[in-house]
C-alpha atoms as a PDB file:
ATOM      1  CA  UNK A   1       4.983  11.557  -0.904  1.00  0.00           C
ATOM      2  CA  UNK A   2       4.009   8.396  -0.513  1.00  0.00           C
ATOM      3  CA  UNK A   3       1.783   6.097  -2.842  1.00  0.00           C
ATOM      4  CA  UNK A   4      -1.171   6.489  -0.874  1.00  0.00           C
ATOM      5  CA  UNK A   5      -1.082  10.333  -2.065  1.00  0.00           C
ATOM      6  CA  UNK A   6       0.538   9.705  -5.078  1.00  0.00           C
ATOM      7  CA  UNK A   7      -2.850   9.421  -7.207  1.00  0.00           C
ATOM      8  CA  UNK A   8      -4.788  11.823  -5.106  1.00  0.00           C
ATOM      9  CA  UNK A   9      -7.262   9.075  -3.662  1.00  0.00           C
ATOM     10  CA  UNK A  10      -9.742  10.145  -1.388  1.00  0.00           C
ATOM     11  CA  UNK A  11      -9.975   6.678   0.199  1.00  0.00           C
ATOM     12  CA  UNK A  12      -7.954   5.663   3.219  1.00  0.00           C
ATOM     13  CA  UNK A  13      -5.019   3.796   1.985  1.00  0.00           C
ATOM     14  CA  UNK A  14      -4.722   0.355   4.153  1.00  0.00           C
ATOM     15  CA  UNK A  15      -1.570  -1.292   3.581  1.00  0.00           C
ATOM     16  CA  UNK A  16       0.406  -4.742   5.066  1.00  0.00           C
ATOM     17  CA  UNK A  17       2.219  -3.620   8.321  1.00  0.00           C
ATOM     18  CA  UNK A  18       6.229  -3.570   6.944  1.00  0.00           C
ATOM     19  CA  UNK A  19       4.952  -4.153   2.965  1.00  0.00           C
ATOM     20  CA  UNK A  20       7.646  -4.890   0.709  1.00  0.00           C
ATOM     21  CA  UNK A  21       5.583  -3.062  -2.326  1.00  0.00           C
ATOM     22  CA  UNK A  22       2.682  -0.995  -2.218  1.00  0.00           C
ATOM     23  CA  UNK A  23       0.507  -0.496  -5.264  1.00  0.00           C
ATOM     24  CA  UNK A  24      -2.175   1.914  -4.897  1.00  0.00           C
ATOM     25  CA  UNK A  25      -4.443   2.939  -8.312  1.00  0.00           C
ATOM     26  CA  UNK A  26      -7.735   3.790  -9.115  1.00  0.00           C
ATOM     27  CA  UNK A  27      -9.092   0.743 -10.152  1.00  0.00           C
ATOM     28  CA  UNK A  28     -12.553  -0.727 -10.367  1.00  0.00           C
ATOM     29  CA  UNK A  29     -12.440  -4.202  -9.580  1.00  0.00           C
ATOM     30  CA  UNK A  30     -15.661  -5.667 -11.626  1.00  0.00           C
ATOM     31  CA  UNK A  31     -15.804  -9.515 -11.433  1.00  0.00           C
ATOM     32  CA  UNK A  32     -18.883 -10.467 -14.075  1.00  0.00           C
ATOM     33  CA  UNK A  33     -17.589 -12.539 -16.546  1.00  0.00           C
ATOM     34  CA  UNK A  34     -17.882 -10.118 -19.665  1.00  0.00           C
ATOM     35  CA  UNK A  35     -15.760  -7.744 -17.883  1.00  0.00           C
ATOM     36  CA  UNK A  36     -13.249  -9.356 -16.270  1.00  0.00           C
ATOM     37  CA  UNK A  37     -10.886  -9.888 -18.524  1.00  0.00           C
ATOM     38  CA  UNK A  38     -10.599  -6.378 -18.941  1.00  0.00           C
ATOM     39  CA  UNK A  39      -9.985  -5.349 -15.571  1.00  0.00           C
ATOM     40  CA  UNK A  40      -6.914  -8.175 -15.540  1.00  0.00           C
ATOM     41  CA  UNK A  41      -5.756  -6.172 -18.408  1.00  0.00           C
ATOM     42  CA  UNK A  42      -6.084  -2.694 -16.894  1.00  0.00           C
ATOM     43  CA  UNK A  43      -4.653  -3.646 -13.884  1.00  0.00           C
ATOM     44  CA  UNK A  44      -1.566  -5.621 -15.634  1.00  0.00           C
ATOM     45  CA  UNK A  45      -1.323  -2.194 -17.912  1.00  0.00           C
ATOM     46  CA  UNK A  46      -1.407   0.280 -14.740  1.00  0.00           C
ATOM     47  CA  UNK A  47       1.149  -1.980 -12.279  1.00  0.00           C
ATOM     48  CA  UNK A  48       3.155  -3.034 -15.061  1.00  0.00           C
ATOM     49  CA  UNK A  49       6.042  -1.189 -14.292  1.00  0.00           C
ATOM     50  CA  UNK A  50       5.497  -1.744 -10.489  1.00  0.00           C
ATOM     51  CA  UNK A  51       5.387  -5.465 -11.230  1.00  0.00           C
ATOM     52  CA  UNK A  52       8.924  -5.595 -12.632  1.00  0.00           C
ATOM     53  CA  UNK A  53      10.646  -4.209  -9.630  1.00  0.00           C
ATOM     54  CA  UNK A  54       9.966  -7.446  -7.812  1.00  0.00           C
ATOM     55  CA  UNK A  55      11.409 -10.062 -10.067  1.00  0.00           C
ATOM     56  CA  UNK A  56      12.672 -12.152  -7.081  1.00  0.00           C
ATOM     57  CA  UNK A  57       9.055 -12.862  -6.221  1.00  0.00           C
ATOM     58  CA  UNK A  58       8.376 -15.213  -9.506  1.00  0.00           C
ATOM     59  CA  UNK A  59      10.672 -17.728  -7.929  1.00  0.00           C
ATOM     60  CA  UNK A  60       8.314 -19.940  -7.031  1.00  0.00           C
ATOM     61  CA  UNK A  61       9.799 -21.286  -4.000  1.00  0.00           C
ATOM     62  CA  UNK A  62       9.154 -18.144  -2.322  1.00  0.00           C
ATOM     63  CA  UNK A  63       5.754 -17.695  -0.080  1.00  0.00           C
ATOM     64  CA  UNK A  64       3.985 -14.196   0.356  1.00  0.00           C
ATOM     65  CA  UNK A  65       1.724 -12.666   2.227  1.00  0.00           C
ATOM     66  CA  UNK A  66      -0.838 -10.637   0.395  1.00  0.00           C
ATOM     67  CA  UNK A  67      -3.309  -8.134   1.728  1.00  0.00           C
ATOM     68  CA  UNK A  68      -6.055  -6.366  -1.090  1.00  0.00           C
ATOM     69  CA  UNK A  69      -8.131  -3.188  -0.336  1.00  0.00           C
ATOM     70  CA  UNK A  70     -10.986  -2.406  -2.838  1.00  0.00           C
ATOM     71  CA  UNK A  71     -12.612   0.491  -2.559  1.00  0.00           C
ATOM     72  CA  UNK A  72     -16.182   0.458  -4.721  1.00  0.00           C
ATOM     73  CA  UNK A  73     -19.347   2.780  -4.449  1.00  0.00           C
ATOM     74  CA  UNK A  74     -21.873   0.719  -1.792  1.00  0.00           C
ATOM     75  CA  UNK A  75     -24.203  -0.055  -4.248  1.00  0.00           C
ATOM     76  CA  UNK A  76     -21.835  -2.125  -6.368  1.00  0.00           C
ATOM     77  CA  UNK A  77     -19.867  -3.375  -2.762  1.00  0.00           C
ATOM     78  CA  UNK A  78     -22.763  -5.589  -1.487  1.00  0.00           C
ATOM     79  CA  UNK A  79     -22.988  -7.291  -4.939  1.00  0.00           C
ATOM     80  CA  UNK A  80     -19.211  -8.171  -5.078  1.00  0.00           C
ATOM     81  CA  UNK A  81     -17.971 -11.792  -3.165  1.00  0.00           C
ATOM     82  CA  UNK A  82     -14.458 -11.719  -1.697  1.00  0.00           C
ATOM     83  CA  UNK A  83     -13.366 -14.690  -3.711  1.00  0.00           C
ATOM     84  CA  UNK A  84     -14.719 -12.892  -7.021  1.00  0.00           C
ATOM     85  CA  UNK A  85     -12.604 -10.196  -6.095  1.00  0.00           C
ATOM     86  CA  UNK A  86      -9.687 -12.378  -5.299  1.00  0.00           C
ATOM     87  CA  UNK A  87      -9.701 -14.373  -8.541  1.00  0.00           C
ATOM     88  CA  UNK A  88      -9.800 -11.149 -10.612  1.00  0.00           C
ATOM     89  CA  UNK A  89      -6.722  -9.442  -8.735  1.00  0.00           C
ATOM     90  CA  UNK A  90      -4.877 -12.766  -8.757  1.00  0.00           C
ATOM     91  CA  UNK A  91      -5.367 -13.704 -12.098  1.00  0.00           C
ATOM     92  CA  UNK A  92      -3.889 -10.010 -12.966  1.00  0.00           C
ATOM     93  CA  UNK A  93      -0.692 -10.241 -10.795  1.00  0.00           C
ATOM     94  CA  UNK A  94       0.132 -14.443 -11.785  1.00  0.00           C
ATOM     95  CA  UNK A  95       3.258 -14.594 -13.837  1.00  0.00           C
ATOM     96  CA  UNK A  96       4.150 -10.867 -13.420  1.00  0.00           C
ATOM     97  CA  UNK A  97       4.229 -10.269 -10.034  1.00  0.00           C
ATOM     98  CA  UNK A  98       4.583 -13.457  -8.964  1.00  0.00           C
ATOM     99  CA  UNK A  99       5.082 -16.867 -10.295  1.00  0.00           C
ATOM    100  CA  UNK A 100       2.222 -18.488  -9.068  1.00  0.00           C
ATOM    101  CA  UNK A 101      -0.668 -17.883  -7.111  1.00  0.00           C
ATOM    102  CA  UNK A 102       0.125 -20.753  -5.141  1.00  0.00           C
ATOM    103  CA  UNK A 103       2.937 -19.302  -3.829  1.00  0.00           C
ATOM    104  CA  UNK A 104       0.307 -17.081  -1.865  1.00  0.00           C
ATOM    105  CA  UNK A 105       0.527 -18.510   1.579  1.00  0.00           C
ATOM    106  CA  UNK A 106      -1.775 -16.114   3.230  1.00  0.00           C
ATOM    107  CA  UNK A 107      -4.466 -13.410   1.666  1.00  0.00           C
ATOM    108  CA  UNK A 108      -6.632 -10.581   3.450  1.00  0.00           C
ATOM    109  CA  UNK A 109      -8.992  -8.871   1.432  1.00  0.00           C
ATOM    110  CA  UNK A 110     -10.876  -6.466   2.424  1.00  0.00           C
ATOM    111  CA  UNK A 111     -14.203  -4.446   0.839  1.00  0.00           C
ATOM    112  CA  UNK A 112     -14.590  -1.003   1.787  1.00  0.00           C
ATOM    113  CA  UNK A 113     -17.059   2.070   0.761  1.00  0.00           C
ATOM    114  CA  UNK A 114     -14.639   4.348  -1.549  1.00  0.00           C
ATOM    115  CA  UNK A 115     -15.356   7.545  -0.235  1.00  0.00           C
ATOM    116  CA  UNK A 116     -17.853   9.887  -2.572  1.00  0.00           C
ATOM    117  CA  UNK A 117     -15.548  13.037  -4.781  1.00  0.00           C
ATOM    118  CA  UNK A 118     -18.354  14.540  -7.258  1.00  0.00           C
ATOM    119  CA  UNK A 119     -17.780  14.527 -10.262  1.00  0.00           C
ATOM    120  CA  UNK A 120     -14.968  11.880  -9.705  1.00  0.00           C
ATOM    121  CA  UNK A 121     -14.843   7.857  -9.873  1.00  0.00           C
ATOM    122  CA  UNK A 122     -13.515   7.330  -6.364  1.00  0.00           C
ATOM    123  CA  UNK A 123     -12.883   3.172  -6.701  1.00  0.00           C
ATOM    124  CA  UNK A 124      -9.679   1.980  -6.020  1.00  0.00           C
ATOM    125  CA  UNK A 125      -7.404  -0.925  -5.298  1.00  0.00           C
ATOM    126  CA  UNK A 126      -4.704  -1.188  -2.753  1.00  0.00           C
ATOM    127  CA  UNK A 127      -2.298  -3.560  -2.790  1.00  0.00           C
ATOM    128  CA  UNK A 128       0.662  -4.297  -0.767  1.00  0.00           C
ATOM    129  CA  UNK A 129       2.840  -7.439   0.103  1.00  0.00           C
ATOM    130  CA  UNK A 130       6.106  -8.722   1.831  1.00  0.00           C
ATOM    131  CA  UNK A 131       7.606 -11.823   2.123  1.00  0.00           C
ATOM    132  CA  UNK A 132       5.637 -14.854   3.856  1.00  0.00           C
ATOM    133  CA  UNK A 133       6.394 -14.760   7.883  1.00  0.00           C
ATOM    134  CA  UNK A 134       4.883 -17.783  10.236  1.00  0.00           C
ATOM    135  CA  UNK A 135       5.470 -14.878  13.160  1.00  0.00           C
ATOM    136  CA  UNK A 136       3.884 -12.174  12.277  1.00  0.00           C
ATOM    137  CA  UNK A 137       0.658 -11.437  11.697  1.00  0.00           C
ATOM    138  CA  UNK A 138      -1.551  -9.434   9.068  1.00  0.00           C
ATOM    139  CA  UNK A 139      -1.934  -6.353  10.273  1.00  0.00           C
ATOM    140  CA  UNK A 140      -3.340  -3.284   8.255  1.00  0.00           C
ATOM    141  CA  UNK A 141      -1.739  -0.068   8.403  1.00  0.00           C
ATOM    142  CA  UNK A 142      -3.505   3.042   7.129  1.00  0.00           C
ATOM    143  CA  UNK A 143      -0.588   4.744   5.150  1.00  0.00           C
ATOM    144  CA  UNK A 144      -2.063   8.516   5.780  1.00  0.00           C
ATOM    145  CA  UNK A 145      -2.231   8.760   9.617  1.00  0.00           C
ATOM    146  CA  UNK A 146      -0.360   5.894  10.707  1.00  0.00           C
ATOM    147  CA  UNK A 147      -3.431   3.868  12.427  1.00  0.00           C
ATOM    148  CA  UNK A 148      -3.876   0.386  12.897  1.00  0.00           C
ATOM    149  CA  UNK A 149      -7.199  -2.040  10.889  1.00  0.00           C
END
């Protein structure tokens, strides 16, 4: 199983072509200022573990290439800026993750409709990263059926 299907999402789970780590999690990425400090904690609490697999990445010498999927309800999607978004996953992953967010040579983020479950809060957040390479590109992979983004 991989960790697309590991939490039962619903969504389509786009990934970095040849990812070093995937972290997939149903997350709602809110970026108003009352409530984003608590989303950097929930997503610190939820990848914690994740986070410590990649201690290699803190050295701050190394550059990465990042790619983040969030998956929100349409109404709340077209209210949300990609650098909003971007600030709030950062700030979450800095100094656990990674060292710095500087070492972040190249980002894709990308806003998609979470798909609707009744009953259910469908919002989620990919994300998935490998090493920093001038040769290949960013290309999204969607984990369940193998397609191309």
């Amino acid at each position: 199983m991989n960790k697309c299907t590991a939490k039962a999402n619903t969504n389509e789970c786009l990934t970095l072509e040849d990812s070093e780590g995937i972290f997939v999690d149903l997350v709602t990425v809110k970026t108003k200022s009352e409530t984003k400090k608590e989303v950097i904690k929930e997503i610190q609490s939820s990848q914690g573990s994740w986070m410590e697999k990649f201690p290699h990445l803190r050295d701050t010498d190394k550059k990465i290439d990042l790619a983040i999927v969030v998956y929100r309800q349409v109404r709340y999607l077209k209210l949300q800026d990609v650098d909003n978004i971007a600030k709030v996953v950062l700030d979450a992953l800095k100094g656990r993750l990674f060292g710095d967010d500087s070492q972040i040579v190249r980002l894709l983020l990308v806003k998609k409709e979470a798909e609707l479950l009744a009953g259910y809060d469908t919002n989620s957040l990919v994300i998935s990263f490998r090493i920093h390479d001038p040769e290949r590109d960013m290309i999204l992979i969607n984990e369940k059926n193998n397609v191309m983004w």
